[in-house]
N, C-alpha and C. Protein backbone atom coordinates (compact mmCIF):
# COMPACT_ATOMS: atom_id res chain seq x y z
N UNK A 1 17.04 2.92 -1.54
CA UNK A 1 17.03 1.48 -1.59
C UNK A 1 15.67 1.04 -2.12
N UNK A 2 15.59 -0.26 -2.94
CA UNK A 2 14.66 -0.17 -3.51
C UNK A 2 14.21 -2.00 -3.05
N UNK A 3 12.93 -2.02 -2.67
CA UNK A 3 12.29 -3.18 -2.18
C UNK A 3 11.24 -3.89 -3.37
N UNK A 4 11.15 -5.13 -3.18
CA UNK A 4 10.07 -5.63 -3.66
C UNK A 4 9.93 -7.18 -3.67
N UNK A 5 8.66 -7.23 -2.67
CA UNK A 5 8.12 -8.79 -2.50
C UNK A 5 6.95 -9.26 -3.38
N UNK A 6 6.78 -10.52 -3.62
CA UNK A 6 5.58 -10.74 -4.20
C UNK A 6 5.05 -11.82 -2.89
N UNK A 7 4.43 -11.72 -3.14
CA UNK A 7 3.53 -13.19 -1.72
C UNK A 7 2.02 -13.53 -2.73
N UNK A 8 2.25 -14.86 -2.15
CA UNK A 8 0.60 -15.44 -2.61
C UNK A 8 -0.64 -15.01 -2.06
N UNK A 9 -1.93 -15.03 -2.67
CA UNK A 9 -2.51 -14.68 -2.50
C UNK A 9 -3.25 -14.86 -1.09
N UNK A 10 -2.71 -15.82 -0.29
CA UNK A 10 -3.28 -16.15 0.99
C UNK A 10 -2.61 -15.31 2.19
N UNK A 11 -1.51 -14.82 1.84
CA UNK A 11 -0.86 -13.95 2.75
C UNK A 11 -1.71 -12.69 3.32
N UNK A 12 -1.76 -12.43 4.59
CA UNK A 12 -2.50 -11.59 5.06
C UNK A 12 -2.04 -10.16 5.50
N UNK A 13 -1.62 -9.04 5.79
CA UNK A 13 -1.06 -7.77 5.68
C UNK A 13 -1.79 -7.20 6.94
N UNK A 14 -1.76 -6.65 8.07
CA UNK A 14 -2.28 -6.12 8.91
C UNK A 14 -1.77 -4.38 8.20
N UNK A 15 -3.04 -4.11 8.17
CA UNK A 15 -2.84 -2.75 7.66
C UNK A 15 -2.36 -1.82 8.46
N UNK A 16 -2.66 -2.22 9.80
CA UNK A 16 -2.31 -0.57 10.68
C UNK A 16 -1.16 -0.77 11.14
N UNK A 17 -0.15 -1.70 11.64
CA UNK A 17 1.08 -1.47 11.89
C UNK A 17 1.88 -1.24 10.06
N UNK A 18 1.94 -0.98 9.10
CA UNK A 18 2.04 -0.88 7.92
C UNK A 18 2.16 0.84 7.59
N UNK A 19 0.53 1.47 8.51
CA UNK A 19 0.64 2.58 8.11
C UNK A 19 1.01 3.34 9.00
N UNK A 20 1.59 2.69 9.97
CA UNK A 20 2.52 3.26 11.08
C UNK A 20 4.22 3.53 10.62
N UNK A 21 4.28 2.39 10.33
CA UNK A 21 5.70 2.17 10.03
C UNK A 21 5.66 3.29 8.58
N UNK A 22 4.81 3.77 7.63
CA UNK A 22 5.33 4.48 6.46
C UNK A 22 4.80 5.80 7.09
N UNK A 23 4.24 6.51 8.18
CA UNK A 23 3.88 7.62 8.76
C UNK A 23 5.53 7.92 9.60
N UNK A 24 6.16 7.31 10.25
CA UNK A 24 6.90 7.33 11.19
C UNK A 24 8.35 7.39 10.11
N UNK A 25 8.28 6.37 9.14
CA UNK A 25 9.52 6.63 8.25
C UNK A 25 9.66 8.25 7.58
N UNK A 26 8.18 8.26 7.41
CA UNK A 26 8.44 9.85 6.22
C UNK A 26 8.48 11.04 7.54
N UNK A 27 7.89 10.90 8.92
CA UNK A 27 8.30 12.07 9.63
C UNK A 27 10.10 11.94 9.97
N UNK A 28 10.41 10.70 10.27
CA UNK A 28 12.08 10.72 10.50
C UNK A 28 12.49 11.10 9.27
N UNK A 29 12.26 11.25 7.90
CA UNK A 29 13.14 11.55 6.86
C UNK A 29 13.14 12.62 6.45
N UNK A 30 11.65 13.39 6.43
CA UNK A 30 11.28 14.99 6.33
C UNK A 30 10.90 14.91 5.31
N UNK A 31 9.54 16.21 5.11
CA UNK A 31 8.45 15.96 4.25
C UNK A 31 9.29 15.78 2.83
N UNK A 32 10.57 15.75 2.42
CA UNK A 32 10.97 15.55 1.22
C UNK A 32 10.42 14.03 0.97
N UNK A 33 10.27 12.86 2.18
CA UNK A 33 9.89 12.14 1.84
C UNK A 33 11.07 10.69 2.09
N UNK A 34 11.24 11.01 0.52
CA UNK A 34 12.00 9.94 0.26
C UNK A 34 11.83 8.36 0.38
N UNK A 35 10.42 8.24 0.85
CA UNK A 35 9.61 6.99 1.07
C UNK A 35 8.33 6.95 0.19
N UNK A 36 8.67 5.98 -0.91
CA UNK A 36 7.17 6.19 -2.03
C UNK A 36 6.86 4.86 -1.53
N UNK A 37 5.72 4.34 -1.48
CA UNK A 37 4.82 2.66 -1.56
C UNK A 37 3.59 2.90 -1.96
N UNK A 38 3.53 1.84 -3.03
CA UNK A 38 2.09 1.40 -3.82
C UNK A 38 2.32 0.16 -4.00
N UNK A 39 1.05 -0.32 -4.18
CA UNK A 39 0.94 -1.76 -4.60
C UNK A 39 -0.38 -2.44 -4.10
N UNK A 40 -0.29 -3.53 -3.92
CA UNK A 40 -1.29 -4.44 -3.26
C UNK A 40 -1.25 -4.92 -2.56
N UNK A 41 -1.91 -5.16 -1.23
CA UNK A 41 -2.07 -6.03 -0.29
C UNK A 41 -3.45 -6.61 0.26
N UNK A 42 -3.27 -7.71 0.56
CA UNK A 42 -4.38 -8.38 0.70
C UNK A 42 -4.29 -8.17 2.51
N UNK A 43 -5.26 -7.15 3.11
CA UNK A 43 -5.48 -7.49 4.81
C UNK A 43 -6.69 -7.62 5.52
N UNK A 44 -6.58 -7.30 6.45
CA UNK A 44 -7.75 -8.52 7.40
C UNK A 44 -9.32 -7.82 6.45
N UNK A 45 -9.29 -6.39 5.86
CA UNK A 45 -10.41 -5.74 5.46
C UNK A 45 -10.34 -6.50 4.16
N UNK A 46 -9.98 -7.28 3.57
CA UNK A 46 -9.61 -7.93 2.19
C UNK A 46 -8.98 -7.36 1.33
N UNK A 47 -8.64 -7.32 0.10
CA UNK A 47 -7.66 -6.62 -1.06
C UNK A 47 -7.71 -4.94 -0.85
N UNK A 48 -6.61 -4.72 -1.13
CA UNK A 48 -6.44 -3.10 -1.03
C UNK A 48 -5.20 -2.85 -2.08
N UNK A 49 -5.61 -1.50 -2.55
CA UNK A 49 -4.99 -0.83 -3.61
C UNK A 49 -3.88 0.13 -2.75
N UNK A 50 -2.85 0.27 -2.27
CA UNK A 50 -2.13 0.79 -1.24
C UNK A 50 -1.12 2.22 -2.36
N UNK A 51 -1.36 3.12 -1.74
CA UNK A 51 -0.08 4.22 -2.42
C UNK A 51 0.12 5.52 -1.14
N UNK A 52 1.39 5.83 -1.51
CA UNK A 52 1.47 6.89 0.04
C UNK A 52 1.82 7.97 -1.30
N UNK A 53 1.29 8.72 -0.36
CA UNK A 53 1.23 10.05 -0.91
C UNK A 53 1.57 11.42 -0.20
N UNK A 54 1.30 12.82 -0.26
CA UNK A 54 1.86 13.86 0.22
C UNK A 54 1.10 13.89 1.19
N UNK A 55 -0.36 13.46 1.43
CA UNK A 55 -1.37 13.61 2.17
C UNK A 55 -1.54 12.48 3.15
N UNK A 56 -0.67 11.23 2.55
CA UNK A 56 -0.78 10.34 3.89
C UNK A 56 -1.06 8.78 3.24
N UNK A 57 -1.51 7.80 3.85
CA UNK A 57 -1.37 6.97 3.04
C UNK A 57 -2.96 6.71 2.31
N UNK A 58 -3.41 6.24 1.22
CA UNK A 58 -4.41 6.53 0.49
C UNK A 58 -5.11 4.62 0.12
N UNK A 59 -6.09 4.30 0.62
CA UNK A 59 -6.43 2.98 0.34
C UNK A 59 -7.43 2.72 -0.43
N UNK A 60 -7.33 1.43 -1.18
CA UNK A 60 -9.05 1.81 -2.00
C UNK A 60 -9.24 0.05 -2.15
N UNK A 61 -10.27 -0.44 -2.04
CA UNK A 61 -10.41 -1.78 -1.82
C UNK A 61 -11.05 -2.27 -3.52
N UNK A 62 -10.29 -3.34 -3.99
CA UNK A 62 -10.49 -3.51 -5.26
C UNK A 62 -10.33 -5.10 -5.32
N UNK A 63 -10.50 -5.74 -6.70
CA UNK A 63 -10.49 -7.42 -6.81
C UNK A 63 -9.37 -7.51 -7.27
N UNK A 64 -8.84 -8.67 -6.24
CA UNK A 64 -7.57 -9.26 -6.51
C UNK A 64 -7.22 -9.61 -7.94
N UNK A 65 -6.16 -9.77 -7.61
CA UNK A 65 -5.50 -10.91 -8.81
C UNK A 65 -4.43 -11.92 -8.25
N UNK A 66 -4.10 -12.63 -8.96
CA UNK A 66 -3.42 -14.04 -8.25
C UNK A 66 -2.06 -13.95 -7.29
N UNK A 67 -1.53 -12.61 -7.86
CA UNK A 67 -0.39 -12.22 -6.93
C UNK A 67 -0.49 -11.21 -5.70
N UNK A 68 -0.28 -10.63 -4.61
CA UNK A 68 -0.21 -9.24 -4.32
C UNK A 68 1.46 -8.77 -4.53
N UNK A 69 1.22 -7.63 -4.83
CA UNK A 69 2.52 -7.47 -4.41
C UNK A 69 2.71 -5.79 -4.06
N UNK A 70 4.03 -5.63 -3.20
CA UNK A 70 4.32 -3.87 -2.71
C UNK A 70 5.64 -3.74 -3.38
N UNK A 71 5.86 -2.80 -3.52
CA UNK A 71 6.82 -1.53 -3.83
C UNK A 71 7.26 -0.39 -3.44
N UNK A 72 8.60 -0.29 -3.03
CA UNK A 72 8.48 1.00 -2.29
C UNK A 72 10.21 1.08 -2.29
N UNK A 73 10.37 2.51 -2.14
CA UNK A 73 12.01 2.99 -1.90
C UNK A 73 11.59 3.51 -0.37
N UNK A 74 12.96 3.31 -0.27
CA UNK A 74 12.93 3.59 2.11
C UNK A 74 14.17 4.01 1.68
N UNK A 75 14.37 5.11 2.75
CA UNK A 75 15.50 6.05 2.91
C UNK A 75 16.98 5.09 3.55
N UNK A 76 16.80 3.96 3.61
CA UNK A 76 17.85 3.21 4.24
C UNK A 76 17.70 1.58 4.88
N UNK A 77 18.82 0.75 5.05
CA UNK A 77 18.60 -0.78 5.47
C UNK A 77 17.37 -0.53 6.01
N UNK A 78 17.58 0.46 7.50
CA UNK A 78 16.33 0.00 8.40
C UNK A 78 14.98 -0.50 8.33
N UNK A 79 14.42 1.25 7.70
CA UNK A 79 13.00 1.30 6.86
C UNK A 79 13.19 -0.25 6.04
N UNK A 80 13.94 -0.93 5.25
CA UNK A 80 13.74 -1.52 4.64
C UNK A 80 13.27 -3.34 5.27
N UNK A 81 14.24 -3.44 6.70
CA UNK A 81 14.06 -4.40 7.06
C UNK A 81 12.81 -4.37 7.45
N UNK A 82 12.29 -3.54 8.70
CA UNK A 82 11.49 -3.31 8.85
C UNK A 82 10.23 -3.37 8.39
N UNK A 83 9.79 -2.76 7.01
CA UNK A 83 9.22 -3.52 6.16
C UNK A 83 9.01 -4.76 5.80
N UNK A 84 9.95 -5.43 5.36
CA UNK A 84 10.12 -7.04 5.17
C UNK A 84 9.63 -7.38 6.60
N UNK A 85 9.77 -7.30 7.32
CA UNK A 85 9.09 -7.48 8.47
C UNK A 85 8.11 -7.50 9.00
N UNK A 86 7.20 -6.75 8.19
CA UNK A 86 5.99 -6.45 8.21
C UNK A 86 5.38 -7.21 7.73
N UNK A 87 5.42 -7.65 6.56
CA UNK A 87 5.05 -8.10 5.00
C UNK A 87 5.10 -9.46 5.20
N UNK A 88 6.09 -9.77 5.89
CA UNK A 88 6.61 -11.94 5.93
C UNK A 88 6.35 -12.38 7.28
N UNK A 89 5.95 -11.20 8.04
CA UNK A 89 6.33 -11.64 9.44
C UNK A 89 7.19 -12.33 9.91
């Protein structure tokens, strides 16, 4: 399933329930994965460059641009609501 929000730039992202929820999706699915996310989010540490990877999730703090936005495939509805959930509160 394939996700994708855009939010304005004032939207805020709490990073650590985020990298809970994509740690906990890829151990329920098995290291095949099946959960990719990159993108941007703007959280309480300010802009971040976000991508999960084999090693875990990988952050790098960089200058915005007018949109943020994430991307990501989730193994199913759940992961997916869940997400949105995260993201819109």
């Amino acid at each position: 399933m394939r996700g994708h929000w855009e939010a304005e730039g004032d939207v805020i992202v709490d990073i650590e329930p985020l990298k809970a929820f994509l740690r906990d999706a890829l151990q329920r699915s098995g290291h095949e994965g099946l959960l990719r996310c990159k993108g941007v989010v703007r959280t309480q540490s300010g802009w971040q460059l976000l991508q999960w990877t084999e090693d875990g999730l990988a952050l790098e703090s960089f200058a915005p641009q007018e949109t943020s936005r994430l991307e990501w495939i989730a193994t199913g509805q759940s992961e997916s609501d869940r997400l949105r959930r995260l993201l819109t509160g």
